[in-house]
Protein backbone atom coordinates (compact mmCIF):
# COMPACT_ATOMS: atom_id res chain seq x y z
CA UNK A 1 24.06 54.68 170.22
CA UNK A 2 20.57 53.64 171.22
CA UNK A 3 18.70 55.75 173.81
CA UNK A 4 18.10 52.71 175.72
CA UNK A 5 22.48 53.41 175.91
CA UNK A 6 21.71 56.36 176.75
CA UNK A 7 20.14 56.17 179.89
CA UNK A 8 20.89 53.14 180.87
CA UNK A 9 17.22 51.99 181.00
CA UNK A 10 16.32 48.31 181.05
CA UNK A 11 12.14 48.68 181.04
CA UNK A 12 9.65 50.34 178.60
CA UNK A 13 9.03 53.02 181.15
CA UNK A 14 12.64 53.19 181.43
CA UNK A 15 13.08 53.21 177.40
CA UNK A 16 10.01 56.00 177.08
CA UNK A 17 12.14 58.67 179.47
CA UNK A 18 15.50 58.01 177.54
CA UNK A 19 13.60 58.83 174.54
CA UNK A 20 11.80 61.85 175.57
CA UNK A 21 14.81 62.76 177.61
CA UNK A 22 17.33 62.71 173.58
CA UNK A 23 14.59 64.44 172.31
CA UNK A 24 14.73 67.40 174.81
CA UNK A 25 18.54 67.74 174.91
CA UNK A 26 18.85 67.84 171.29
CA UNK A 27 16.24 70.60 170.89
CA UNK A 28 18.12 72.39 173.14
CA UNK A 29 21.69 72.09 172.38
CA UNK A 30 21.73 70.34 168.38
CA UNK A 31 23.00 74.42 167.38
CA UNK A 32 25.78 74.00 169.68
CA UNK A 33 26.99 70.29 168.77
CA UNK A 34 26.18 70.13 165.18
CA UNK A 35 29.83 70.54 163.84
CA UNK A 36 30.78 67.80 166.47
CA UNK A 37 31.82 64.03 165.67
CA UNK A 38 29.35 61.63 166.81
CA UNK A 39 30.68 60.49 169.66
CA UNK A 40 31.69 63.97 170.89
CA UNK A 41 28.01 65.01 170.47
CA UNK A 42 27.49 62.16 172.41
CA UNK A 43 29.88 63.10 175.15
CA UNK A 44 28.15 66.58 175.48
CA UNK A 45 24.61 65.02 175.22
CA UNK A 46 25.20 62.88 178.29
CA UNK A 47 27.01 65.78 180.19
CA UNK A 48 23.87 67.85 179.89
CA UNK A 49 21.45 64.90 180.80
CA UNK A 50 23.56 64.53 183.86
CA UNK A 51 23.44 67.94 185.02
CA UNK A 52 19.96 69.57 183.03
CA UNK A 53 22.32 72.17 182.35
CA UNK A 54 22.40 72.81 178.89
CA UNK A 55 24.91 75.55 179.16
CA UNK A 56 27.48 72.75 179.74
CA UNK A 57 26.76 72.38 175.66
CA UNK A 58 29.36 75.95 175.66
CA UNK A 59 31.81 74.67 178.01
CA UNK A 60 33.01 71.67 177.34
CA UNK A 61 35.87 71.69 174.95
CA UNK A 62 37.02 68.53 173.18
CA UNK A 63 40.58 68.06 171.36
CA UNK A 64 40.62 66.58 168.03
CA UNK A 65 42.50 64.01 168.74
CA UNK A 66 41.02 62.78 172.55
CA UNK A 67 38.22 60.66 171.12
CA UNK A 68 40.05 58.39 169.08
CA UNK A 69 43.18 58.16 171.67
CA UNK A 70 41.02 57.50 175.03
CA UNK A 71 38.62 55.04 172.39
CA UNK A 72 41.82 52.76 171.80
CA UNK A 73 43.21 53.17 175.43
CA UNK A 74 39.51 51.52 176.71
CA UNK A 75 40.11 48.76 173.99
CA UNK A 76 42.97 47.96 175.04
CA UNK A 77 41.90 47.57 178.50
CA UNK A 78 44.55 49.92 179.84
CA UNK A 79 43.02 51.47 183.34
CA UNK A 80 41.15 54.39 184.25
CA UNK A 81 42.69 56.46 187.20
CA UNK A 82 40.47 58.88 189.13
CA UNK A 83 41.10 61.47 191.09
CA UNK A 84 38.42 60.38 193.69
CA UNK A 85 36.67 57.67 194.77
CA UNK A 86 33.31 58.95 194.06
CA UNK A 87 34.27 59.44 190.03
CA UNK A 88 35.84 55.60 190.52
CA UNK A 89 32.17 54.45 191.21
CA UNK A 90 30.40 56.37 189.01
CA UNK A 91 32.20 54.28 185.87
CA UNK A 92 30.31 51.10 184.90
CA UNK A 93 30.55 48.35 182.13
CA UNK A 94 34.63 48.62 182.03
CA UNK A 95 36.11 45.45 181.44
CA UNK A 96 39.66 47.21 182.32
CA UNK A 97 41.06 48.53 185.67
CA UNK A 98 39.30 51.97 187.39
CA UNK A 99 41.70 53.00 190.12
CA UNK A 100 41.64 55.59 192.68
CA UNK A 101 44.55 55.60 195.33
CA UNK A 102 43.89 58.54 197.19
CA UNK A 103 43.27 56.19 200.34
CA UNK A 104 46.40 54.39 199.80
CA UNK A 105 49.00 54.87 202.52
CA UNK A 106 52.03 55.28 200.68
CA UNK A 107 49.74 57.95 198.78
CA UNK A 108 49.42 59.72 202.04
CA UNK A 109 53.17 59.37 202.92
CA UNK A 110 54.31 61.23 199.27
CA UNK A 111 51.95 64.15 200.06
CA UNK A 112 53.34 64.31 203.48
CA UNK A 113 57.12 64.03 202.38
CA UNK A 114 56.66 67.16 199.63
CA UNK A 115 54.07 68.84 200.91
CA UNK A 116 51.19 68.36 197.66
CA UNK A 117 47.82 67.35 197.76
CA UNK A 118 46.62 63.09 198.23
CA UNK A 119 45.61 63.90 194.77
CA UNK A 120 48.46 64.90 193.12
CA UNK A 121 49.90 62.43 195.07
CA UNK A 122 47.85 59.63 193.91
CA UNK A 123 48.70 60.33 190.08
CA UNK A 124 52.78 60.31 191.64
CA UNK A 125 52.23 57.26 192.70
CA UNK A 126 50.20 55.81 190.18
CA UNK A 127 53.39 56.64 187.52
CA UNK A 128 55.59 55.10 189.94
CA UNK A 129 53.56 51.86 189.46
CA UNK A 130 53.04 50.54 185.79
CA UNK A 131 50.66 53.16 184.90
CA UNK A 132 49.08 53.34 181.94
CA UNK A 133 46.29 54.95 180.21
CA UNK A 134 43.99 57.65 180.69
CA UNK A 135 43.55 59.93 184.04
CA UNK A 136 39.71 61.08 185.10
CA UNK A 137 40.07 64.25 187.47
CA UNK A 138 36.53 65.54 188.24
CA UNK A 139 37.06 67.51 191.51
CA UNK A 140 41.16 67.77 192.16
CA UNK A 141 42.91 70.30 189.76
CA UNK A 142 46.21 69.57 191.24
CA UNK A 143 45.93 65.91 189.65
CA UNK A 144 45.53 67.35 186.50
CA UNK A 145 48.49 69.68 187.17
CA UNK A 146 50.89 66.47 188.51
CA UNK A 147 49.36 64.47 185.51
CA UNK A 148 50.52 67.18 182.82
CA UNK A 149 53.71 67.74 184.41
CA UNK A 150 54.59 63.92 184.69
CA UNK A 151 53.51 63.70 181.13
CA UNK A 152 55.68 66.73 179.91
CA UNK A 153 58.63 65.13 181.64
CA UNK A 154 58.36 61.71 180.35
CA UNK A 155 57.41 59.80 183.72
CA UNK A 156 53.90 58.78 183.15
CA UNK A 157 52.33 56.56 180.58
CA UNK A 158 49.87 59.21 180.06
CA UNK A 159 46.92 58.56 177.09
CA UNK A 160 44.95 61.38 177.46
CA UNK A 161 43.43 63.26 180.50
CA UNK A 162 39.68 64.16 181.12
CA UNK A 163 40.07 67.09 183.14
CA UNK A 164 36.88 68.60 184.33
CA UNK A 165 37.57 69.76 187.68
CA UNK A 166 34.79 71.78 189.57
CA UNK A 167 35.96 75.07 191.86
CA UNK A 168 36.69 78.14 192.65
CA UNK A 169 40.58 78.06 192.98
CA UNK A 170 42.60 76.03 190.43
CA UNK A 171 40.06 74.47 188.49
CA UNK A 172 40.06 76.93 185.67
CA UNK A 173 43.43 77.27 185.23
CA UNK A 174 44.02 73.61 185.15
CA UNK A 175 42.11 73.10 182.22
CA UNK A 176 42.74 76.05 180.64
CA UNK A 177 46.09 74.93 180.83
CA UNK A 178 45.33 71.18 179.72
CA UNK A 179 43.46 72.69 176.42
CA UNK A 180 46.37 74.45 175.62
CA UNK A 181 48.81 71.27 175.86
CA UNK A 182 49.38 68.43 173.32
CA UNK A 183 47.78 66.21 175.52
CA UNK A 184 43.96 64.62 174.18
CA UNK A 185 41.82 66.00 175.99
CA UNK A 186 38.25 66.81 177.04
CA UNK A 187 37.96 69.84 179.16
CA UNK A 188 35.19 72.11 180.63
CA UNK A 189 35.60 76.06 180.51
CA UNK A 190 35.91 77.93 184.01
CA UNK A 191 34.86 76.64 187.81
CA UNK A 192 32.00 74.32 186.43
CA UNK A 193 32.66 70.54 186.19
CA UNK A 194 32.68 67.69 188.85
CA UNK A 195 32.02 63.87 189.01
CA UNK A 196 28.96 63.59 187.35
CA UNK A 197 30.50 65.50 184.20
CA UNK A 198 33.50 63.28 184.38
CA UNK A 199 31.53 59.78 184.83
CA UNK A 200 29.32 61.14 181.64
CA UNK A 201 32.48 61.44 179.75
CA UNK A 202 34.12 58.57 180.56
CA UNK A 203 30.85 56.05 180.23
CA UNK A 204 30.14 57.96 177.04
CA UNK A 205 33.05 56.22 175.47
CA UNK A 206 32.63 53.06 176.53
CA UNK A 207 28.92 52.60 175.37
CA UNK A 208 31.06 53.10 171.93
CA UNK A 209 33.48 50.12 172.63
């Protein structure tokens, strides 16, 4: 993983920040990740770049097994579902599917008929339609809810679930409750999280593909 990678640069300018930019994080967070796999540290690396929150380096928990499942979902070109459209755009170089149907209309008409959110919805839907491969919820804990419970009961063709909801009410408990299931995983402790931390993850791994 270059720095270049990193940050996406494309100039010398662009090259120079990325640079300084490793530099800083890893002075500030190598403690944290040194036990980590390479492209975990990775993962966490780009998580605090995104937010300049090192603290993030704490939070975000990563299953042993979630690198090397979600790494062989992307290569097989099996899609990315988000729980917003905002994540949706945030994920670049993906030669698979990223899908978000939390405009669809039949979306809206399952969250109408029992009463759940567009996002939970959404993830309904999206195992009622050839699913397959890994869920991105940044901002909706109740897709990460539906996505476990699908999963537990067999309906969806779940890989693994980066679930790093941001809030107040919900979001903890929804990872909390994801860390503590068999399904890979990368998570981030309490009411932090959001799209940027979810786009990090998810274009961490495929700079690796």
């Amino acid at each position: 993983m270059t720095d270049q990678m990193f940050m996406g640069a494309s100039t010398k300018q662009g090259y120079d920040i990325a640079t300084k930019s490793r530099e800083i994080i890893r002075g500030l967070i190598g403690d944290e990740i040194k036990d980590l796999k390479p492209a975990e540290k990775d993962i966490v690396e780009r998580i605090v770049h995104s937010t300049a929150d090192p603290e993030y380096a704490k939070l975000v928990h990563i299953s042993d097994d979630f690198v090397d499942v979600a790494m062989k979902s992307l290569r097989n070109n099996e899609t990315i579902l988000t729980d917003i459209n905002m994540v949706k755009y945030g994920i670049t170089r993906y030669d698979g599917e990223v899908e978000c149907y939390i405009k669809n209309e039949e979306v809206k008409k399952i969250a109408k008929e029992h009463q759940i959110t567009r996002a939970a919805a959404a993830i309904r839907y999206a195992s009622e339609n050839d699913f397959e491969g890994i869920v991105v919820s940044g901002n909706a804990p109740t897709a990460v809810f539906e996505a476990m419970d699908l999963y537990e009961k067999g309906e969806i063709n779940l890989k693994a679930i980066v679930g790093v909801p941001v809030g107040f009410v919900g979001a903890a408990d929804s990872k909390e409750a994801l860390r503590n299931s068999n399904i890979p995983n990368v998570i981030t402790e309490g009411p932090k999280g959001g799209t940027p931390i979810a786009v990090a993850c998810v274009n961490s791994l495929i700079q690796h593909l």
